[in-house]
C-alpha atoms as a PDB file:
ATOM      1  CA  UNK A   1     -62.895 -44.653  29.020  1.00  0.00           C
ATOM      2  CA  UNK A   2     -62.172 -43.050  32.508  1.00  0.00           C
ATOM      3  CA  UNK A   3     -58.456 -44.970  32.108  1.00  0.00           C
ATOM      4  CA  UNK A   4     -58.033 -43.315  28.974  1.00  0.00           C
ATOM      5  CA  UNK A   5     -59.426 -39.714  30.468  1.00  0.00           C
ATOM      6  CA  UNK A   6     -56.919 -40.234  32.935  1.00  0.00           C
ATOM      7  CA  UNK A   7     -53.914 -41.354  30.967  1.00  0.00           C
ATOM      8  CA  UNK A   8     -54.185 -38.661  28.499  1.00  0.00           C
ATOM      9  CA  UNK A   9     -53.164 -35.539  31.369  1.00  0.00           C
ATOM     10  CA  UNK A  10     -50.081 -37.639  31.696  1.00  0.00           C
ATOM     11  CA  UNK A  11     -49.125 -37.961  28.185  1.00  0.00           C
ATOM     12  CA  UNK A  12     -49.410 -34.289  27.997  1.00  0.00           C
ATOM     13  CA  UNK A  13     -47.015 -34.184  30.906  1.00  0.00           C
ATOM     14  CA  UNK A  14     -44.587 -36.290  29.614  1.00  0.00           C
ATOM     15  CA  UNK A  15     -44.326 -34.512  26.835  1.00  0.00           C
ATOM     16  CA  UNK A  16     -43.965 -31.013  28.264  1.00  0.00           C
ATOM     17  CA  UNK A  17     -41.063 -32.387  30.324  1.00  0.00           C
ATOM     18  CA  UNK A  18     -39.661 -34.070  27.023  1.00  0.00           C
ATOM     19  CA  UNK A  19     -39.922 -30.492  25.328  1.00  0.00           C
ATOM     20  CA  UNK A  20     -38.181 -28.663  28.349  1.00  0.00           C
ATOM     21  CA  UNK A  21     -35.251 -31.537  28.402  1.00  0.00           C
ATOM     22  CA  UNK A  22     -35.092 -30.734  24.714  1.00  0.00           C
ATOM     23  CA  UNK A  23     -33.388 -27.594  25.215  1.00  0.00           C
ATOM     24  CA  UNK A  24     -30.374 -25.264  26.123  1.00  0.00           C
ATOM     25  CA  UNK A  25     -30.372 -22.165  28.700  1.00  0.00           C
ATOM     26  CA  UNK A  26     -28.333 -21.244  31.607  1.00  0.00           C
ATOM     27  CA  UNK A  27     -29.040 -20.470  35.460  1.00  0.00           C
ATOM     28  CA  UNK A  28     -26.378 -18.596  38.090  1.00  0.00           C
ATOM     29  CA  UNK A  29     -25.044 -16.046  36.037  1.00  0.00           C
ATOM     30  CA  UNK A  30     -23.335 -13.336  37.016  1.00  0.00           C
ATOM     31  CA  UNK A  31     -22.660  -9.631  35.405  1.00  0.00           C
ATOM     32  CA  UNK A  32     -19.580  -7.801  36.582  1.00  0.00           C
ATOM     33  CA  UNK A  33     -18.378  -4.583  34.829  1.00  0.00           C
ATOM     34  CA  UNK A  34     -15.705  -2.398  36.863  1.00  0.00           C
ATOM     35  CA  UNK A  35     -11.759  -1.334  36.449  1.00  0.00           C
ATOM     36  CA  UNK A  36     -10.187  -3.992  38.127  1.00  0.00           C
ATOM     37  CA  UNK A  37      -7.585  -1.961  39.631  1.00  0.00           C
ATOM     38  CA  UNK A  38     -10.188   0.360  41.424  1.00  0.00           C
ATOM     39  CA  UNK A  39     -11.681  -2.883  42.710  1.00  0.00           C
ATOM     40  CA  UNK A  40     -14.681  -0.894  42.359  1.00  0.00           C
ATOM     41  CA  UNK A  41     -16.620  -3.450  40.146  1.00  0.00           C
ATOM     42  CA  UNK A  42     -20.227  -3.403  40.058  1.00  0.00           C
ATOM     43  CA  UNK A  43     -21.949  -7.607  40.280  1.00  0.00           C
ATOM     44  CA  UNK A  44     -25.133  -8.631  39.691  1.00  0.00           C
ATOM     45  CA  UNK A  45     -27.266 -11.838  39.375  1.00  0.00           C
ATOM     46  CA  UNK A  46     -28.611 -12.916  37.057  1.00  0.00           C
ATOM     47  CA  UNK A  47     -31.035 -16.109  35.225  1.00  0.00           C
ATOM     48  CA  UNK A  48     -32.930 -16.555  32.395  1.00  0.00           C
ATOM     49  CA  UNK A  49     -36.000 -15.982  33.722  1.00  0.00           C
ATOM     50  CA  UNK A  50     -35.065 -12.967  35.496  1.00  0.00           C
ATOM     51  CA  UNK A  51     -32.458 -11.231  33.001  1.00  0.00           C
ATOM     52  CA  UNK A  52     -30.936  -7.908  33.982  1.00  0.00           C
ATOM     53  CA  UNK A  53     -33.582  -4.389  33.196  1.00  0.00           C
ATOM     54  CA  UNK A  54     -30.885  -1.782  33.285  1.00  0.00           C
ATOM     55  CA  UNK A  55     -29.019  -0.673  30.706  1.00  0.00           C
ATOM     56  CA  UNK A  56     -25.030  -1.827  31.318  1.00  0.00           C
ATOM     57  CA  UNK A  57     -22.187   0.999  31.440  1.00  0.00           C
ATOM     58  CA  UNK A  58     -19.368   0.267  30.301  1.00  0.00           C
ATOM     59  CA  UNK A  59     -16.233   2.593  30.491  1.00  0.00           C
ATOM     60  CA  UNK A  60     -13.259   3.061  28.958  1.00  0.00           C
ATOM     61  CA  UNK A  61     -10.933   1.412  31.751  1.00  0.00           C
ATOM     62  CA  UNK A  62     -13.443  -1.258  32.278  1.00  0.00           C
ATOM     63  CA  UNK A  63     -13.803  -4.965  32.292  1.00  0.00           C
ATOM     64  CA  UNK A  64     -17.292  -6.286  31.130  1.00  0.00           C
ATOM     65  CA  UNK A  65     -16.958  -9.966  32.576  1.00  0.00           C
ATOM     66  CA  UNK A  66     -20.245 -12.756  32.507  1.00  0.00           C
ATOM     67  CA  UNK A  67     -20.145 -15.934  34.368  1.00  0.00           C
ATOM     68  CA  UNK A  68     -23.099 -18.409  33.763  1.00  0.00           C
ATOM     69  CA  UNK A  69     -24.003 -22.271  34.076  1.00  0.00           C
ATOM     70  CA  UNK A  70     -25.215 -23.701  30.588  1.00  0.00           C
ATOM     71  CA  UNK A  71     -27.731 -26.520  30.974  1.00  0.00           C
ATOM     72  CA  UNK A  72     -29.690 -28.673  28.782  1.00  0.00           C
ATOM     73  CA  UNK A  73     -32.830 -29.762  29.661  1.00  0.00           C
ATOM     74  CA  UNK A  74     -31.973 -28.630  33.225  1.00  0.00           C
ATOM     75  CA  UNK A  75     -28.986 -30.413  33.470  1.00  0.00           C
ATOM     76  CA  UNK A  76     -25.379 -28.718  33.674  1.00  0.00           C
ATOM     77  CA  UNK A  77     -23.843 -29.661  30.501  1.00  0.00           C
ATOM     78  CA  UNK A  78     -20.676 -28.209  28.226  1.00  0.00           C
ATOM     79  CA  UNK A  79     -21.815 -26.602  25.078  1.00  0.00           C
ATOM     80  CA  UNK A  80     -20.742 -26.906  21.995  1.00  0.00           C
ATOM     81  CA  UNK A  81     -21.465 -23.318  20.806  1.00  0.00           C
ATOM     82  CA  UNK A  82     -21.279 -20.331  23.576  1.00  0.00           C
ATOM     83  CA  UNK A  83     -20.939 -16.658  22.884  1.00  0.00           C
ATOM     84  CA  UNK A  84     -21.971 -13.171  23.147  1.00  0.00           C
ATOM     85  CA  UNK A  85     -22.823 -11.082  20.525  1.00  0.00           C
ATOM     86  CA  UNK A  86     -22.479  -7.392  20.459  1.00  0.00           C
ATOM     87  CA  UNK A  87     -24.609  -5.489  17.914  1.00  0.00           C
ATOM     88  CA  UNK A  88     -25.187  -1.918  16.998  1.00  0.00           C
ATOM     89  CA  UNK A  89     -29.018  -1.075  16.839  1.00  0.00           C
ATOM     90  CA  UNK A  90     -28.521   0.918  13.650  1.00  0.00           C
ATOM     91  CA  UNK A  91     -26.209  -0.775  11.216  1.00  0.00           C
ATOM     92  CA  UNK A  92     -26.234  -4.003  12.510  1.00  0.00           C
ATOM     93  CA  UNK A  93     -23.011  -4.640  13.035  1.00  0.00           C
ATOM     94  CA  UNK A  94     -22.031  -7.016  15.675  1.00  0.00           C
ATOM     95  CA  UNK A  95     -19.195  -8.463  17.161  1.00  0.00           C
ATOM     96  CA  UNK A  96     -19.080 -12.458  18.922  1.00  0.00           C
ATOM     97  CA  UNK A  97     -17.050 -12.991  21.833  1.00  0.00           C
ATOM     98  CA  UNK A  98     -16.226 -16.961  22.544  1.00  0.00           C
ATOM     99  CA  UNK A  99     -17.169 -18.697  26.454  1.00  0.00           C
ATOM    100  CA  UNK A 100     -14.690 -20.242  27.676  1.00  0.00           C
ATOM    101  CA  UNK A 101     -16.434 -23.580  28.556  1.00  0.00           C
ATOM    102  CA  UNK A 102     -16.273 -26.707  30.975  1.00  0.00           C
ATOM    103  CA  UNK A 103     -17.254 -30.064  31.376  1.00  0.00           C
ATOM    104  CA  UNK A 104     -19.570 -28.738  34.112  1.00  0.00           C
ATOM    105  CA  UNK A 105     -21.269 -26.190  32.249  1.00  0.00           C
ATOM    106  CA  UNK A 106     -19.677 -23.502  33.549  1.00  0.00           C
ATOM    107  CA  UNK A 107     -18.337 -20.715  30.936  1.00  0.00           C
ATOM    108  CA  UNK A 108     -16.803 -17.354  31.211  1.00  0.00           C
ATOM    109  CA  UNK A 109     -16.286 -14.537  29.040  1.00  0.00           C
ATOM    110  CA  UNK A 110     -14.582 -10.969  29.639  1.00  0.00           C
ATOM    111  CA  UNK A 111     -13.935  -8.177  27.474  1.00  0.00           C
ATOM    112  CA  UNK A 112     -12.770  -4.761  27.369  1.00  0.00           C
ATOM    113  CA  UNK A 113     -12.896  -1.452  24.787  1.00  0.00           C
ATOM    114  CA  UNK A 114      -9.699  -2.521  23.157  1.00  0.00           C
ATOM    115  CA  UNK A 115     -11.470  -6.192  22.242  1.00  0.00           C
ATOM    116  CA  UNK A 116     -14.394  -3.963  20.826  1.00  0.00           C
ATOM    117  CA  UNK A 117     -14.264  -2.587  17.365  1.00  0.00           C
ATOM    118  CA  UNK A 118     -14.387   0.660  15.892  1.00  0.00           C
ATOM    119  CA  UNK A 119     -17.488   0.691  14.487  1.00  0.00           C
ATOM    120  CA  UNK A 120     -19.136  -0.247  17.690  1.00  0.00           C
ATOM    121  CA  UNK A 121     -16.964   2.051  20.463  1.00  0.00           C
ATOM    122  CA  UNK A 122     -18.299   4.856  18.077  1.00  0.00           C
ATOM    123  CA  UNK A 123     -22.236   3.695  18.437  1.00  0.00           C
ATOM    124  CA  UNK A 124     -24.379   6.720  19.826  1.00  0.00           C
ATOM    125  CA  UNK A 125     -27.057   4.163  21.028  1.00  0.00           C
ATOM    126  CA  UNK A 126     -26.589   0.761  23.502  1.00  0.00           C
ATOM    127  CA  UNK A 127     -25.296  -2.198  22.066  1.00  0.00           C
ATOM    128  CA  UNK A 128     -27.357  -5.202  22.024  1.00  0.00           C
ATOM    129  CA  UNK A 129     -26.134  -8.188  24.051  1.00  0.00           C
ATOM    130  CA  UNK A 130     -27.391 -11.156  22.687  1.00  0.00           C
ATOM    131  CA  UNK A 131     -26.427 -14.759  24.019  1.00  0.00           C
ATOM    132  CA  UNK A 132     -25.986 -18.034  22.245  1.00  0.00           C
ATOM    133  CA  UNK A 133     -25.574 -21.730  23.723  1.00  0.00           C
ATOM    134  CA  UNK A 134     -26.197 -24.635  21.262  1.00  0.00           C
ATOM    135  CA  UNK A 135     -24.695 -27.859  20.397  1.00  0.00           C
ATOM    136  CA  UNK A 136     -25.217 -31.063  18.145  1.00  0.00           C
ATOM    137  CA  UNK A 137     -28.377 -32.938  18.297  1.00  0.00           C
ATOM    138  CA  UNK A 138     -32.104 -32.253  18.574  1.00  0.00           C
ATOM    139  CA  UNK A 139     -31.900 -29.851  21.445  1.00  0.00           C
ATOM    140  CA  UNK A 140     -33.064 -26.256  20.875  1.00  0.00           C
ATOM    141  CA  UNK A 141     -30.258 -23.847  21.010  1.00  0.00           C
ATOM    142  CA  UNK A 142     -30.503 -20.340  23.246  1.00  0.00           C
ATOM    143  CA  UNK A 143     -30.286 -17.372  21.711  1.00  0.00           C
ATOM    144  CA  UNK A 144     -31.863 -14.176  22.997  1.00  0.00           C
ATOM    145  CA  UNK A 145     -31.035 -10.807  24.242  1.00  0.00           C
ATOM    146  CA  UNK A 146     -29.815 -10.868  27.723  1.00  0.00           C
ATOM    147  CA  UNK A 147     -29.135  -7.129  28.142  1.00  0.00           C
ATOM    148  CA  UNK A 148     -28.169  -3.729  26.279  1.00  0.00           C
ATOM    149  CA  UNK A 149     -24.462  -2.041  26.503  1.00  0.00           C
ATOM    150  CA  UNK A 150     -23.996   1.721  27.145  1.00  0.00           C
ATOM    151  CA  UNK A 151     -20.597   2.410  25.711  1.00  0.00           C
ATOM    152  CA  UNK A 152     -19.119   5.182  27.708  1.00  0.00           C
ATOM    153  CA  UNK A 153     -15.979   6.963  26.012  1.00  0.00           C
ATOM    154  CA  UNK A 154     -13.203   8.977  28.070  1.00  0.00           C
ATOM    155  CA  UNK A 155     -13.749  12.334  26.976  1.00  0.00           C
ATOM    156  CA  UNK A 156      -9.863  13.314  27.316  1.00  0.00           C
ATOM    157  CA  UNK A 157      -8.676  10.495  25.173  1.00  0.00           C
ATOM    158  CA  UNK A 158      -8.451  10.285  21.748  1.00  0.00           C
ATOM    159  CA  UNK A 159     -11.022   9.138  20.173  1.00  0.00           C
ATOM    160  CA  UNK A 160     -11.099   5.935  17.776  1.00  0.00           C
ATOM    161  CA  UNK A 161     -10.366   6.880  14.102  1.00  0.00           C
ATOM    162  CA  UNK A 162     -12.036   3.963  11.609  1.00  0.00           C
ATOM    163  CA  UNK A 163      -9.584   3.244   9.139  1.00  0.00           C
ATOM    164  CA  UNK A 164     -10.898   1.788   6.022  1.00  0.00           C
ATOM    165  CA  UNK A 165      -9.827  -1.819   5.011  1.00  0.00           C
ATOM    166  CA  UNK A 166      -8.254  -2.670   1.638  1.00  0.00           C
ATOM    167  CA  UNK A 167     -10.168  -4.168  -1.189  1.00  0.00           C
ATOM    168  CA  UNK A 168      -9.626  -5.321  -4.156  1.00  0.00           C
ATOM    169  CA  UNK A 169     -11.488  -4.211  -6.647  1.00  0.00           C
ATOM    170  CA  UNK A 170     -11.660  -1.228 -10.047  1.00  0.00           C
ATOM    171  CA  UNK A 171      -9.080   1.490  -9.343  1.00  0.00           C
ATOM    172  CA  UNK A 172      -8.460   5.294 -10.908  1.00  0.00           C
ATOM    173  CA  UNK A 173      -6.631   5.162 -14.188  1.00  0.00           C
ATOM    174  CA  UNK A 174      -2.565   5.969 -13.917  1.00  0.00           C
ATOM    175  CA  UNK A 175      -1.126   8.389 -16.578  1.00  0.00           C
ATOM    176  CA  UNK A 176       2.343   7.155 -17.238  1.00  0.00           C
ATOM    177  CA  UNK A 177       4.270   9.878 -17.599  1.00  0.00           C
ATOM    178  CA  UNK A 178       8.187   8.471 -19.315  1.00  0.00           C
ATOM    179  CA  UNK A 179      11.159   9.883 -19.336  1.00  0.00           C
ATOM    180  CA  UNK A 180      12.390  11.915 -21.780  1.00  0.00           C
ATOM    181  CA  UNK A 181      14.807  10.816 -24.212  1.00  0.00           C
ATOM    182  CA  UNK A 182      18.062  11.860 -23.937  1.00  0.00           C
ATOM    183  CA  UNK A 183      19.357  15.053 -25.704  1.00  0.00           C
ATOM    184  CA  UNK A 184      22.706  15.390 -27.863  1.00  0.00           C
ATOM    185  CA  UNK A 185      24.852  17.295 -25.996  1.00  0.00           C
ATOM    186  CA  UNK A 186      24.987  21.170 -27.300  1.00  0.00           C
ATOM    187  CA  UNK A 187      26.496  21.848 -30.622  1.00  0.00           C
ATOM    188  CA  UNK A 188      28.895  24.564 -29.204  1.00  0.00           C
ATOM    189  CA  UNK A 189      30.926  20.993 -27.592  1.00  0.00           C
ATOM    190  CA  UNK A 190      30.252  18.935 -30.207  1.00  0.00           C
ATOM    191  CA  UNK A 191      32.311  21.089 -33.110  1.00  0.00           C
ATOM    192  CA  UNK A 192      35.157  21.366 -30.514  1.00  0.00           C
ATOM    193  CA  UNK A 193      35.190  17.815 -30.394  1.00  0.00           C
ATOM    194  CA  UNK A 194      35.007  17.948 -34.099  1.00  0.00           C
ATOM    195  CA  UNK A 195      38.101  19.981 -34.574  1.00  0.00           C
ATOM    196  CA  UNK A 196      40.192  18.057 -32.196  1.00  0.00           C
ATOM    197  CA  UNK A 197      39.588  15.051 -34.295  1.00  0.00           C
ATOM    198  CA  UNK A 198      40.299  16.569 -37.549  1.00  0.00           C
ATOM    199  CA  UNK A 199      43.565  18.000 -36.450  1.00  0.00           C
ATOM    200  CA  UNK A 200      44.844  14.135 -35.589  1.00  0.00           C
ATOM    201  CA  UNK A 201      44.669  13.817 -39.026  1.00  0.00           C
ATOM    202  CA  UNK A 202      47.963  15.858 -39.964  1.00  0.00           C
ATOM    203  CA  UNK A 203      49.068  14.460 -37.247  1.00  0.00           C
ATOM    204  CA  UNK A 204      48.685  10.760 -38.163  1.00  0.00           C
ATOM    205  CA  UNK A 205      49.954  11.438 -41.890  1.00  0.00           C
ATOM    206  CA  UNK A 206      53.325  12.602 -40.095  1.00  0.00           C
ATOM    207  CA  UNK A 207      53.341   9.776 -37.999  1.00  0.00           C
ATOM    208  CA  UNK A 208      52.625   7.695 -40.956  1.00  0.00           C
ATOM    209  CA  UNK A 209      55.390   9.035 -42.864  1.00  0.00           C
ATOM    210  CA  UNK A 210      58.227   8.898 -40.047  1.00  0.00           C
ATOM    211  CA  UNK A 211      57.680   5.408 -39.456  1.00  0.00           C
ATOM    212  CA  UNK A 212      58.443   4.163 -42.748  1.00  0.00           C
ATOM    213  CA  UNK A 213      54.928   4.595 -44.448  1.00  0.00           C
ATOM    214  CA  UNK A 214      54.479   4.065 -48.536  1.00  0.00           C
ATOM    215  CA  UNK A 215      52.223   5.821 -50.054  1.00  0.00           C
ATOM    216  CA  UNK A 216      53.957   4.656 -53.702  1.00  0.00           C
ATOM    217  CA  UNK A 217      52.511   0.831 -53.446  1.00  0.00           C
ATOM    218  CA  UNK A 218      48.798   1.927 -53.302  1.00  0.00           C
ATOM    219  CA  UNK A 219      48.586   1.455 -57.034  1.00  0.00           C
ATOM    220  CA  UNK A 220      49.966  -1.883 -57.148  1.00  0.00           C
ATOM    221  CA  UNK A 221      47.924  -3.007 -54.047  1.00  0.00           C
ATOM    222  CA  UNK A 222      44.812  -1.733 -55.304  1.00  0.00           C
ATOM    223  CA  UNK A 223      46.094  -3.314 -58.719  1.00  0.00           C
ATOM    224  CA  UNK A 224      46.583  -6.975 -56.696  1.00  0.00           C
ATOM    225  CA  UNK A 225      42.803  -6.844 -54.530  1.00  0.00           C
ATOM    226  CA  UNK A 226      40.843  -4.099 -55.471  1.00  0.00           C
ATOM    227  CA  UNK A 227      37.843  -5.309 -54.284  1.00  0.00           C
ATOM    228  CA  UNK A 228      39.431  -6.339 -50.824  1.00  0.00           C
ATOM    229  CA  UNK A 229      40.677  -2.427 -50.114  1.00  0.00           C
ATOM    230  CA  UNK A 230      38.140  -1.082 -51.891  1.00  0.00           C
ATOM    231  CA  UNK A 231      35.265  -2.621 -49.694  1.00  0.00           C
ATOM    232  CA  UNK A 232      37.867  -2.107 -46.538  1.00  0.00           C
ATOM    233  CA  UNK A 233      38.496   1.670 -46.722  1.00  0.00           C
ATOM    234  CA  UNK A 234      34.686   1.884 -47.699  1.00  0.00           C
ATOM    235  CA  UNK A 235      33.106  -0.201 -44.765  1.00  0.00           C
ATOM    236  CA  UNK A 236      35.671   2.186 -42.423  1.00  0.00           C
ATOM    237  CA  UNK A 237      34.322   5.618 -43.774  1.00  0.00           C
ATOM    238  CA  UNK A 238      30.148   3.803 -43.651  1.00  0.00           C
ATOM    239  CA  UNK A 239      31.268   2.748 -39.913  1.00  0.00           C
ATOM    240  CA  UNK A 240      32.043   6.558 -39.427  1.00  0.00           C
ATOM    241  CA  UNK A 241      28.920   7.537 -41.168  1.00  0.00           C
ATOM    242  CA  UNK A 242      26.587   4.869 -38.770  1.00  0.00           C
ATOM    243  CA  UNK A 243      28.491   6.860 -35.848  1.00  0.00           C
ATOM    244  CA  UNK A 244      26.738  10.197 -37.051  1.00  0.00           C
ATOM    245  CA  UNK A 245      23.759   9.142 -38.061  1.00  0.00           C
ATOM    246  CA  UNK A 246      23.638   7.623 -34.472  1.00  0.00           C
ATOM    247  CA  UNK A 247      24.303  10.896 -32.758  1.00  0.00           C
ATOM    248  CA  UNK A 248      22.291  12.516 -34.978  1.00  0.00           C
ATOM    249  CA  UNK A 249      19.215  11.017 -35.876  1.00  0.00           C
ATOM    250  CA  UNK A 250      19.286   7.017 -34.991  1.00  0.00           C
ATOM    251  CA  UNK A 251      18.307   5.419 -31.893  1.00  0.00           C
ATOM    252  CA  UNK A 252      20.267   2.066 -30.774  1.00  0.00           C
ATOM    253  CA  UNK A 253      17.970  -0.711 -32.227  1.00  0.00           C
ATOM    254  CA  UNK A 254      18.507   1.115 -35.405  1.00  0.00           C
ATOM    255  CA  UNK A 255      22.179   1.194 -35.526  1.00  0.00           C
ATOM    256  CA  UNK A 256      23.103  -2.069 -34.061  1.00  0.00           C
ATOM    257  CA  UNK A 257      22.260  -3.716 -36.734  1.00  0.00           C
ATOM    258  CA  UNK A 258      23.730  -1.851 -39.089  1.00  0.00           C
ATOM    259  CA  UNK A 259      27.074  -1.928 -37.352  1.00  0.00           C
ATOM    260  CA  UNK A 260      26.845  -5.680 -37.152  1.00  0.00           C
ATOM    261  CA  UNK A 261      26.738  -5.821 -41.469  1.00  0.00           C
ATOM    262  CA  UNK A 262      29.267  -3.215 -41.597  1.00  0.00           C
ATOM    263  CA  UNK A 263      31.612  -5.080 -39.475  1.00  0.00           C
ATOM    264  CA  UNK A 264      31.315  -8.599 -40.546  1.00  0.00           C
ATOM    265  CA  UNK A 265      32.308  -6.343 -44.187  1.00  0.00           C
ATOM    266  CA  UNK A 266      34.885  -5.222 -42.465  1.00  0.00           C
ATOM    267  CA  UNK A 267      36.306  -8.567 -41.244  1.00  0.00           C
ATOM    268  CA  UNK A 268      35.795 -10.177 -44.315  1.00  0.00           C
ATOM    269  CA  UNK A 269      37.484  -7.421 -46.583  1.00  0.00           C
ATOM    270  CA  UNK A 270      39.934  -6.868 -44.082  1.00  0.00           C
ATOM    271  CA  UNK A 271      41.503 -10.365 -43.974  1.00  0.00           C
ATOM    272  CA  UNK A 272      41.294 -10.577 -47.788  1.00  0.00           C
ATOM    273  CA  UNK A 273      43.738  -7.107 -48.078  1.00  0.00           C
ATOM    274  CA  UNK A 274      46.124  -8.171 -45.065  1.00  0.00           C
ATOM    275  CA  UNK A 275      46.567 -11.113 -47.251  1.00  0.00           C
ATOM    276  CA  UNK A 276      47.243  -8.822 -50.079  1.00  0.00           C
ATOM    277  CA  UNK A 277      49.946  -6.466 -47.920  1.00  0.00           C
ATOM    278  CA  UNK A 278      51.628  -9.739 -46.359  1.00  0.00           C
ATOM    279  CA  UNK A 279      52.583 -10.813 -49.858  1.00  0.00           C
ATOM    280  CA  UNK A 280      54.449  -7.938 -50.492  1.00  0.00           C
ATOM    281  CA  UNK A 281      56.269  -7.785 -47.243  1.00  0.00           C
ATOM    282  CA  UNK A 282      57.046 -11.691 -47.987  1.00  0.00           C
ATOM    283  CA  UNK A 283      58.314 -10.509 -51.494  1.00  0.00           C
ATOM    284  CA  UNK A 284      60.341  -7.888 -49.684  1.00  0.00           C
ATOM    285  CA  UNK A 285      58.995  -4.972 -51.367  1.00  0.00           C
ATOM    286  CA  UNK A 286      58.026  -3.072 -47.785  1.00  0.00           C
END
């Protein structure tokens, strides 16, 4: 019994120490925040057992810089996870910034305003700083608030505008407005254009005349193929009539079609009363 009594205070020993090996925190850290190029940077020491009680300032032309010595279970040892976390009290928005790590445990991470974002430059109330150091296995990972981060703004710069990301999603209905269709050109032009055409016509009965034209054979070549001229002079004067109804009335899809009958009527007719006219030049009677 008294071996037992006495074995039992070390048990509970060894299994404290087992429970402190089994997890991850850090020891000589240091806190610098300054503008480099003022040299005027302002260090402090810090552990986790003693973790800074002032509230950090942090400028516009300043450098917010930590460097710490992770450990596990006492022992210097690279992380697999290390990071700080920025959040904003309010909307809890935060922002993690990666250690740079070693094999020795030691890890560094610096940031300034421009690595912040706008949603937590614009924060009326200190930032948290919260720290994280974890890896694989059984260990307990670290993660509690080291500090707090007073964001102080320049007053003669600009201040940050948020600008509102894109997403995808319902938008406002578009109105489509088209173009109108086109107009026929004013009726004043168009009978000018009229009258030019109908005096060719004189012109080309003249023309037809003078050059040996024979008006006398349209009996006997409407008494050879009828059908052929007839259709031909009529598919000429319905071509003429598509031509108005397209200026007047029609639209494109409507005529096209229409043309392409009229003209395969024309072809057809066409070749049927050449046919009919080259016989009588053969016969020498033009």
């Amino acid at each position: 019994m008294r071996f037992l009594r006495s074995l039992v205070p070390s048990l509970l020993l060894a299994a404290g120490a087992a429970q402190a090996a089994s997890s991850w925190g850090f020891d000589e850290a240091t806190l610098a925040v300054g503008s480099k190029k003022a040299d005027g940077s302002v260090k402090e020491k810090f552990s986790e057992k003693s973790l800074p009680k002032k509230t950090v300032d942090f400028g516009r032309t300043d450098t917010l810089k930590i460097i710490l010595t992770a450990k596990e279970g006492g022992k210097a040892k690279r992380p697999h996870q290390a990071f700080l976390t920025l959040q904003e009290p309010e909307t809890g928005l935060e922002a993690p910034f990666v250690f740079t790590t070693k094999e020795n445990g030691k890890a560094t991470v610096e940031l300034k305003h421009s690595d912040l974002p706008v949603q937590l430059l614009k924060s009326a109330k200190p930032l948290k700083a919260t720290l994280t150091l974890a890896s694989f296995g059984s260990s307990t990972g670290y993660n509690n608030r080291i500090f707090d981060v007073e964001i102080r703004p320049d007053p003669l710069a600009v201040p940050p505008v948020y600008e509102k990301p894109l997403r995808y999603g319902k938008l406002e209905e578009i109105h489509h407005i088209f173009k109108a269709d086109p107009q026929s050109p004013p009726k004043v032009i168009s009978m000018v254009f009229a009258l030019i055409v109908a005096a060719m016509v004189p012109i080309l009965l003249i023309a037809t005349f003078a050059l040996g034209g024979n008006v006398a054979h349209l009996q006997k070549a409407f008494s050879t193929a009828p059908v052929s001229h007839g259709i031909f002079y009529g598919s000429i004067i319905a071509m003429e009539f598509v031509f108005y109804m397209y200026y007047s009335t029609w639209n494109l899809f409507q005529v096209l079609p229409v043309i392409g009958v009229v003209g395969v009527v024309s072809l057809l007719s066409g070749s049927k009363a050449l046919g009919e006219v080259q016989g009588r030049r053969l016969a020498g009677e033009r």
